[in-house]
C-alpha atoms as a PDB file:
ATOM      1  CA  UNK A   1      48.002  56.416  57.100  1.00  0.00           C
ATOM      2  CA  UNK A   2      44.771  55.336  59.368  1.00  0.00           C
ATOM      3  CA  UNK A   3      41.765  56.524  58.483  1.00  0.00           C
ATOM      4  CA  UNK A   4      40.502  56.374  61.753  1.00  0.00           C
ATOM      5  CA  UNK A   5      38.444  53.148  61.203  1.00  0.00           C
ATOM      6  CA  UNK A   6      41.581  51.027  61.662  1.00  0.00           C
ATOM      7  CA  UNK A   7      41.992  50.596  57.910  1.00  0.00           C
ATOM      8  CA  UNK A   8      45.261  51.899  56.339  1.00  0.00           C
ATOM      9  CA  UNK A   9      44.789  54.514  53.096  1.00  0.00           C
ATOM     10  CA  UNK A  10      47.224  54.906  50.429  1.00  0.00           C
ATOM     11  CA  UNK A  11      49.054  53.098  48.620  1.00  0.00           C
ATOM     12  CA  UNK A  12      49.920  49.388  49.438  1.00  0.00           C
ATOM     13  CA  UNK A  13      53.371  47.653  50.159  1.00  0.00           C
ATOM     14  CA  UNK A  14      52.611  45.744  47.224  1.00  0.00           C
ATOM     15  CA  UNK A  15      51.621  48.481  45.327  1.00  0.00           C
ATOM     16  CA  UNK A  16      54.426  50.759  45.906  1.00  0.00           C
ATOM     17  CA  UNK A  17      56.849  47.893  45.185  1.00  0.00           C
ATOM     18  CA  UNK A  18      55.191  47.688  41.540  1.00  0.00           C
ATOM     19  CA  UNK A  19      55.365  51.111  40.989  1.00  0.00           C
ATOM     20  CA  UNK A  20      59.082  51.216  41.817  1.00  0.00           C
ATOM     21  CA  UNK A  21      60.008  47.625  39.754  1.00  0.00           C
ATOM     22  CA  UNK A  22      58.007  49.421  36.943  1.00  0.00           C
ATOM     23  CA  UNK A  23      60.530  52.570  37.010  1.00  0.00           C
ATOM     24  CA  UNK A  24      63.708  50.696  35.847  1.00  0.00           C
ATOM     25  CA  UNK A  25      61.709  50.177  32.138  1.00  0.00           C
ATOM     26  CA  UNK A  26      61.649  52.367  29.442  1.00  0.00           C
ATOM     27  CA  UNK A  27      58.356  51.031  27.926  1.00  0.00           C
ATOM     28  CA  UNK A  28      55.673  48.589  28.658  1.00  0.00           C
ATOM     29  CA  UNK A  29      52.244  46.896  26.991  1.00  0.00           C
ATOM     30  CA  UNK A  30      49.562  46.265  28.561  1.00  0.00           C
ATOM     31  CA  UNK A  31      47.687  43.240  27.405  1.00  0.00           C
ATOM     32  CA  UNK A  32      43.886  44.338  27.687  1.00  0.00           C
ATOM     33  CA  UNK A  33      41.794  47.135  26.476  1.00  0.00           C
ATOM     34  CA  UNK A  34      38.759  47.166  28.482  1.00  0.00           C
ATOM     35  CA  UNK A  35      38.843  49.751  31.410  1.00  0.00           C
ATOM     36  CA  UNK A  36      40.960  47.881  33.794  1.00  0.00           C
ATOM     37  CA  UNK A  37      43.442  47.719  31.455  1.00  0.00           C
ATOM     38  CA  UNK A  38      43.268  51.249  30.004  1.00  0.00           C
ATOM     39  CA  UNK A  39      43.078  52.791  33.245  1.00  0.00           C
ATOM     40  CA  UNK A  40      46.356  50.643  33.912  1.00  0.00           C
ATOM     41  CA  UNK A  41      47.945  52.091  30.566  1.00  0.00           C
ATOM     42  CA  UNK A  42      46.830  55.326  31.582  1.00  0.00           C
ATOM     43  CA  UNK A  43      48.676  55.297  35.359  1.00  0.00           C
ATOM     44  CA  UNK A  44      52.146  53.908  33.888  1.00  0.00           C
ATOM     45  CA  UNK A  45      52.276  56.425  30.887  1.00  0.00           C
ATOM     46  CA  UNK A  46      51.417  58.834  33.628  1.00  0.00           C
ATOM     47  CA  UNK A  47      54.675  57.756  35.250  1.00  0.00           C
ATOM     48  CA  UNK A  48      56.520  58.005  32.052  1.00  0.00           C
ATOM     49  CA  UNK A  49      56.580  55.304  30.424  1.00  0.00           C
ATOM     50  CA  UNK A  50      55.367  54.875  26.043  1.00  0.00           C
ATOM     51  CA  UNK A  51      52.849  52.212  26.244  1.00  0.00           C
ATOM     52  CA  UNK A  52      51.769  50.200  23.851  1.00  0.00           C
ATOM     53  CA  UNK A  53      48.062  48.866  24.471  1.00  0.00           C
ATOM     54  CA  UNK A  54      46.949  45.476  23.499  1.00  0.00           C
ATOM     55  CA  UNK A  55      43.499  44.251  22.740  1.00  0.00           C
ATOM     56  CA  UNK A  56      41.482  42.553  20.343  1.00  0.00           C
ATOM     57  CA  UNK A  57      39.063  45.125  18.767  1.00  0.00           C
ATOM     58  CA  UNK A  58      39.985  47.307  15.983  1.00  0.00           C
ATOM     59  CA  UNK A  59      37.479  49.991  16.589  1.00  0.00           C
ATOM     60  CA  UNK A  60      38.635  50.231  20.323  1.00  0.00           C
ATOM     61  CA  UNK A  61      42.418  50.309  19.087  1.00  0.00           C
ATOM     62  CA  UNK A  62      41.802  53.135  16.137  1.00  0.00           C
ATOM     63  CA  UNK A  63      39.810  55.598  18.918  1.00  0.00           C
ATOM     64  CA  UNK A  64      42.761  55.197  20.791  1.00  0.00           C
ATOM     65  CA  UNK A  65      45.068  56.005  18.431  1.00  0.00           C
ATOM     66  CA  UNK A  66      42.896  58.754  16.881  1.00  0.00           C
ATOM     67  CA  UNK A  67      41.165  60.316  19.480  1.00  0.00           C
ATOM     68  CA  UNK A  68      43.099  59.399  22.826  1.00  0.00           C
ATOM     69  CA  UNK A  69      40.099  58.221  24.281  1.00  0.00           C
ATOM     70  CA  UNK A  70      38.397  54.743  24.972  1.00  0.00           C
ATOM     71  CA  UNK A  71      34.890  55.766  25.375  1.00  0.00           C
ATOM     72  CA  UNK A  72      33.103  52.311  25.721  1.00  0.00           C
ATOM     73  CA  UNK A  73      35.253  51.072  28.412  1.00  0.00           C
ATOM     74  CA  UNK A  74      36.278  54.563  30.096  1.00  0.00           C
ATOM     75  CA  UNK A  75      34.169  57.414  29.342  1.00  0.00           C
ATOM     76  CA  UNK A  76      34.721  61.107  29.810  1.00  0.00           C
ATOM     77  CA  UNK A  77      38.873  59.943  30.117  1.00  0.00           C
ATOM     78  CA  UNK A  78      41.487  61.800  27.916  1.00  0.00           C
ATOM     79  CA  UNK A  79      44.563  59.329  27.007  1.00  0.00           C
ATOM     80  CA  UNK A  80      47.818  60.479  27.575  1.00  0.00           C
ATOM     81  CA  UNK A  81      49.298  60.408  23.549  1.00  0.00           C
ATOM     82  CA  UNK A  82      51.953  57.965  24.702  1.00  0.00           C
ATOM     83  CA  UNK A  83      49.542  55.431  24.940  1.00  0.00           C
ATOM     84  CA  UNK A  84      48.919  53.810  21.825  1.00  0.00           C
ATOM     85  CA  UNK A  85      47.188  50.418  20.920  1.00  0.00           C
ATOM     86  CA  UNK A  86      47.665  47.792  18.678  1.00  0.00           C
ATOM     87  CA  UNK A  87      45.550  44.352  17.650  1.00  0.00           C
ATOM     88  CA  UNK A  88      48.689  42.688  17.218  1.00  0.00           C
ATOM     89  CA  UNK A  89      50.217  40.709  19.701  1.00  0.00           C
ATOM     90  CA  UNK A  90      53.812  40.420  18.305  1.00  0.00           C
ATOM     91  CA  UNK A  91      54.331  44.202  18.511  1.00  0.00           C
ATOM     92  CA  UNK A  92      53.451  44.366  22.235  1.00  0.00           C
ATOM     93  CA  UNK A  93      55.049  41.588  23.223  1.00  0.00           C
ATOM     94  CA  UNK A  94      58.729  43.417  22.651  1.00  0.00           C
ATOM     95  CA  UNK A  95      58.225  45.313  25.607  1.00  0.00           C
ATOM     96  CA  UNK A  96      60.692  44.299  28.215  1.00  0.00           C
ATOM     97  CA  UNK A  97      57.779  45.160  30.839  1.00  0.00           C
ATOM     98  CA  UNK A  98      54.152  43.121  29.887  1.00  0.00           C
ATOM     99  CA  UNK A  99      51.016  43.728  32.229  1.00  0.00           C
ATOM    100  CA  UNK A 100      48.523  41.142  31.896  1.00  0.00           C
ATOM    101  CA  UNK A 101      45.508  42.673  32.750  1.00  0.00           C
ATOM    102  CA  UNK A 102      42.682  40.132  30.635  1.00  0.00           C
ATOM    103  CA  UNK A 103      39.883  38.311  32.448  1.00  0.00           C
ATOM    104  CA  UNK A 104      41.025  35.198  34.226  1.00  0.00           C
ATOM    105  CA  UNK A 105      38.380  33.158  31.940  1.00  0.00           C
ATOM    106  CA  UNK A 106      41.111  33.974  28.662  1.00  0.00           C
ATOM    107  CA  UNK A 107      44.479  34.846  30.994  1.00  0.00           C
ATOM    108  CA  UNK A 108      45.461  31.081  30.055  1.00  0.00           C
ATOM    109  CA  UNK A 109      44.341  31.861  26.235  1.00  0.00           C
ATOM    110  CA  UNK A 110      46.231  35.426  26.048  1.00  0.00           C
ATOM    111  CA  UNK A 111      49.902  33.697  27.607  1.00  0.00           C
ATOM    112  CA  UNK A 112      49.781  30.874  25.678  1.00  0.00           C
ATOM    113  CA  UNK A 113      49.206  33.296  22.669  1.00  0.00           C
ATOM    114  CA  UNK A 114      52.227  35.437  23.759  1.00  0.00           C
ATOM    115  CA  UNK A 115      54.382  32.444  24.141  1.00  0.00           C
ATOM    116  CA  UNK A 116      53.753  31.364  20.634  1.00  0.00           C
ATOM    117  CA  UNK A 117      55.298  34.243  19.544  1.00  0.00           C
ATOM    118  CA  UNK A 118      57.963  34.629  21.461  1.00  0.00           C
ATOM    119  CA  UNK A 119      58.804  37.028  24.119  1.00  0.00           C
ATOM    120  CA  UNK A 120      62.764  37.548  25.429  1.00  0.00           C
ATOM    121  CA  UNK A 121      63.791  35.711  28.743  1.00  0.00           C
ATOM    122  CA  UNK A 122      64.375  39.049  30.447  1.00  0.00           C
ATOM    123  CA  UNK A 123      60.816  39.949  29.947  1.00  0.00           C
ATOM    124  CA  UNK A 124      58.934  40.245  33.139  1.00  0.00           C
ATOM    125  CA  UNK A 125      55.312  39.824  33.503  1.00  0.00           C
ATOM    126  CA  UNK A 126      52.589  41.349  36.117  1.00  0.00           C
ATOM    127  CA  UNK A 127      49.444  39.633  36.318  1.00  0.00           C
ATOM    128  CA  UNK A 128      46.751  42.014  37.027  1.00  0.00           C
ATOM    129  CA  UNK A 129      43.775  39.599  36.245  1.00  0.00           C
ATOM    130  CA  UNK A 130      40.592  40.186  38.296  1.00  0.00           C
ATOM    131  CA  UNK A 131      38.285  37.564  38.400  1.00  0.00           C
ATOM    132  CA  UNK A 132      40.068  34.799  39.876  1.00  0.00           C
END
């Protein structure tokens, strides 16, 4: 679509190829709970998908998993309940779908964590880092 100032609207080739290489998964992590991340959780569990949401703060990851809600990073925003988080990098990194969605300063940091312990071959990655 043109909005009339020569810019297209909606969604993006890339985009829409994500969205479709994301349905052929039955669950997914996201590695990063601030509100890029969430709000990423939040769009794929919207399409369906269990998510398990990585991050490194235990307070963040028990209002998740208590109250559905990530108020210091996305106020005001219900979770969908198939969103749940986790501190613990070895139980999100079983998902045969993996978002990366850290800072670039620790992307580096947070995949050489994940390949320490182990993730399968068929795993497939998405960097969503901002920052670069």
């Amino acid at each position: 679509m043109n909005d009339g100032f020569g810019l297209q609207t909606g969604p993006s080739p890339s985009s829409i190829a994500v969205m479709n290489t994301v349905s052929r998964f039955t669950k997914a992590s996201v590695l990063g709970a601030g509100s890029w991340g969430t709000a990423m959780a939040v769009v794929l569990a919207e399409r369906g998908l269990p998510i398990c949401l990585y991050g490194n703060q235990p307070a963040v990851a028990d209002e998740i998993n208590q109250k559905h809600t990530n108020s210091g990073y996305l106020p005001g925003v219900g979770l969908p309940k198939t969103i749940t988080a986790t501190t613990d990098l070895c139980e999100a990194a079983t998902a045969p779908l993996i978002l990366l969605v850290v800072p670039s300063q620790v992307a580096g940091l947070v995949l050489n964590q994940l390949k320490e312990v182990g993730i399968s071959p068929e795993t497939v990655i998405i960097s969503c880092t901002k920052g670069i």
